[in-house]
C-alpha atoms as a PDB file:
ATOM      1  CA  UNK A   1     -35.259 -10.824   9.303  1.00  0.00           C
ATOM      2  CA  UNK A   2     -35.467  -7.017   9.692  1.00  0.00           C
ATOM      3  CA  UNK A   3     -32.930  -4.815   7.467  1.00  0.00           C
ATOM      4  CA  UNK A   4     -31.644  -1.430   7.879  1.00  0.00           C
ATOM      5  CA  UNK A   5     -30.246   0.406   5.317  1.00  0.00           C
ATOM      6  CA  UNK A   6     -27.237   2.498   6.363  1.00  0.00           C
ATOM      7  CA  UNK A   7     -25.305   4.566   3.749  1.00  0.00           C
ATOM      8  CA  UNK A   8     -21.508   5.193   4.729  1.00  0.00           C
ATOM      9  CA  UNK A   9     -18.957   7.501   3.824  1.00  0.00           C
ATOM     10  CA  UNK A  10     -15.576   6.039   2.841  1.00  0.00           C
ATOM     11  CA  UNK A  11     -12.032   8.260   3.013  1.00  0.00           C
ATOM     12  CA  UNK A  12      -8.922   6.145   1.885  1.00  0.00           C
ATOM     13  CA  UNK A  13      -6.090   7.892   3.255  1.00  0.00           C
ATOM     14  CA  UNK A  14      -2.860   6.563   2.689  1.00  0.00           C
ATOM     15  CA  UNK A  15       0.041   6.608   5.841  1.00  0.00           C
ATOM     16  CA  UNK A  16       1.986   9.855   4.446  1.00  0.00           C
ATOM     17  CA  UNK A  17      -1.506  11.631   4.858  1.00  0.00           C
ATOM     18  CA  UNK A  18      -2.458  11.365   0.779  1.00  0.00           C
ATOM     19  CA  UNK A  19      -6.613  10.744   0.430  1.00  0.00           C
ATOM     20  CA  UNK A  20      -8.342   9.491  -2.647  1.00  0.00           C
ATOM     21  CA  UNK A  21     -11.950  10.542  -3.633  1.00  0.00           C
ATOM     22  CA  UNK A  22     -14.583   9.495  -1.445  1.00  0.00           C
ATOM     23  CA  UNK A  23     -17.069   7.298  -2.330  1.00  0.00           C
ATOM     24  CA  UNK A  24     -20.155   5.881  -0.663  1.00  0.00           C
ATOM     25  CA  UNK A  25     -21.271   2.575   0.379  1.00  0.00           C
ATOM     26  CA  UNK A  26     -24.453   0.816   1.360  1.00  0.00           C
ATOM     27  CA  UNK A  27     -25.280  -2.010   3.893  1.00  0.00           C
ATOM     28  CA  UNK A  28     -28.312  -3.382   5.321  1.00  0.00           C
ATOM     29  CA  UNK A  29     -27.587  -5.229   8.141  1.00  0.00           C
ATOM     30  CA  UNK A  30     -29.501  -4.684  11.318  1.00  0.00           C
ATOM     31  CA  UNK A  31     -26.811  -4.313  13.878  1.00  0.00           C
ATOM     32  CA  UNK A  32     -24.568  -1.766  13.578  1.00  0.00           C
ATOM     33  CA  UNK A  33     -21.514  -3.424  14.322  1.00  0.00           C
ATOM     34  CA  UNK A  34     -22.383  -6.111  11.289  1.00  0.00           C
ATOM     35  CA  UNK A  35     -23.010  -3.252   9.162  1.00  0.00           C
ATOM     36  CA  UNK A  36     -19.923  -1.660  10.275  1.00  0.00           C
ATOM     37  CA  UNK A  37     -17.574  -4.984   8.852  1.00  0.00           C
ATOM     38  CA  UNK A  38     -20.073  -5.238   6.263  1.00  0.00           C
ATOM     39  CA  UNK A  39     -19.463  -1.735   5.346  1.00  0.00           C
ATOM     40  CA  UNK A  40     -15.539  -2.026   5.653  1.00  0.00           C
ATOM     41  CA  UNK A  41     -15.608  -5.165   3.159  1.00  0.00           C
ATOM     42  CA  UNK A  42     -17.588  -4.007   0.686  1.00  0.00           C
ATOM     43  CA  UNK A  43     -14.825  -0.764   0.418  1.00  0.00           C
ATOM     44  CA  UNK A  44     -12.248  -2.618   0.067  1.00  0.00           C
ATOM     45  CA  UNK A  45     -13.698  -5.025  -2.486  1.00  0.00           C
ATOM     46  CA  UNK A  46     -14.825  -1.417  -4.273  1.00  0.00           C
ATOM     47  CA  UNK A  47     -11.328   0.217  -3.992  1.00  0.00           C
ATOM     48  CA  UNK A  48      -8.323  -1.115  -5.978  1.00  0.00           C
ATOM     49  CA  UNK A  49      -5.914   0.551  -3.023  1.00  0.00           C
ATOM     50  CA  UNK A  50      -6.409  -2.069  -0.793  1.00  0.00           C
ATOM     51  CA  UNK A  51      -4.386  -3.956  -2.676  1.00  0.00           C
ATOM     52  CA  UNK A  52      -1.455  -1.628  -1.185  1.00  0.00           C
ATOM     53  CA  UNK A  53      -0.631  -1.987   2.522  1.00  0.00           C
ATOM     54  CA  UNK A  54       0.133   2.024   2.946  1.00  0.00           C
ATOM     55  CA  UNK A  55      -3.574   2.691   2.360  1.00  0.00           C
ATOM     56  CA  UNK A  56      -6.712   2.332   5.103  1.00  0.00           C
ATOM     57  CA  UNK A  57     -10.350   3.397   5.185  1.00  0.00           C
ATOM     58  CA  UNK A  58     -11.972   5.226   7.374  1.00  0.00           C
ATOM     59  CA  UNK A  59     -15.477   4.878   7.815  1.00  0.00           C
ATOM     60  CA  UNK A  60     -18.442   7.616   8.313  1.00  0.00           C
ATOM     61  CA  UNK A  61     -21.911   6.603   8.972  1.00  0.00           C
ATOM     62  CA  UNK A  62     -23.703   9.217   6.824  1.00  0.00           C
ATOM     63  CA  UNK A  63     -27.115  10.905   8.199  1.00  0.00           C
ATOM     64  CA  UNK A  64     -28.703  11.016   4.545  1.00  0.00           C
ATOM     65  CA  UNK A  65     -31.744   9.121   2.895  1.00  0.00           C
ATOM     66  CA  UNK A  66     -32.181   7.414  -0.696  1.00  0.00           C
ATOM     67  CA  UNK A  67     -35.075   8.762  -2.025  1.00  0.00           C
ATOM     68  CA  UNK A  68     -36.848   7.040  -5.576  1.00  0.00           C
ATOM     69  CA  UNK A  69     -34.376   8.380  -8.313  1.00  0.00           C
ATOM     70  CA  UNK A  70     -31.712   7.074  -6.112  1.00  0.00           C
ATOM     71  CA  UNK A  71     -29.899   9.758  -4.976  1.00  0.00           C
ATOM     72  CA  UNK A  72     -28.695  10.773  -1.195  1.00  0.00           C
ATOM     73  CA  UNK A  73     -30.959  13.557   0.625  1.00  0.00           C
ATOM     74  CA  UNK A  74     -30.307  14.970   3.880  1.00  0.00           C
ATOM     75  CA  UNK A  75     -32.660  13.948   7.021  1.00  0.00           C
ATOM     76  CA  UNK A  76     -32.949  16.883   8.726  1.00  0.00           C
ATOM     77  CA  UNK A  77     -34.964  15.200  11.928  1.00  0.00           C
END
């Protein structure tokens, strides 16, 4: 099984146009449409506003890297 890992960037903007930090999360599912639900899931289990029906996500596949100490670097190829 291969895995990718794919680092997104989550916005939860509420409908009167009010947004909450962002916050990241990670999937590694090989297709990106997988990764994509996967991705959506895994923010809302994160998030106590989805509890609320005036607030969505809005996903952002991130072009950045985890390097050893765990933090996000940008690729820059």
């Amino acid at each position: 099984m291969n895995a990718k890992l794919r680092i997104w960037r989550v916005a939860t903007i509420s409908k009167t146009g009010m947004h909450a930090p962002l916050f990241f999360v990670e999937t590694t599912e090989f297709k990106i449409e997988k990764a994509e639900i996967e991705a959506l899931k895994k923010a809302r289990a994160k998030s106590s506003l989805s509890r609320f029906d005036n607030w969505g996500f809005e996903l952002t596949k991130c072009k950045v890297r985890k390097d050893e100490f765990g933090r996000y670097i940008k690729h820059h190829q």
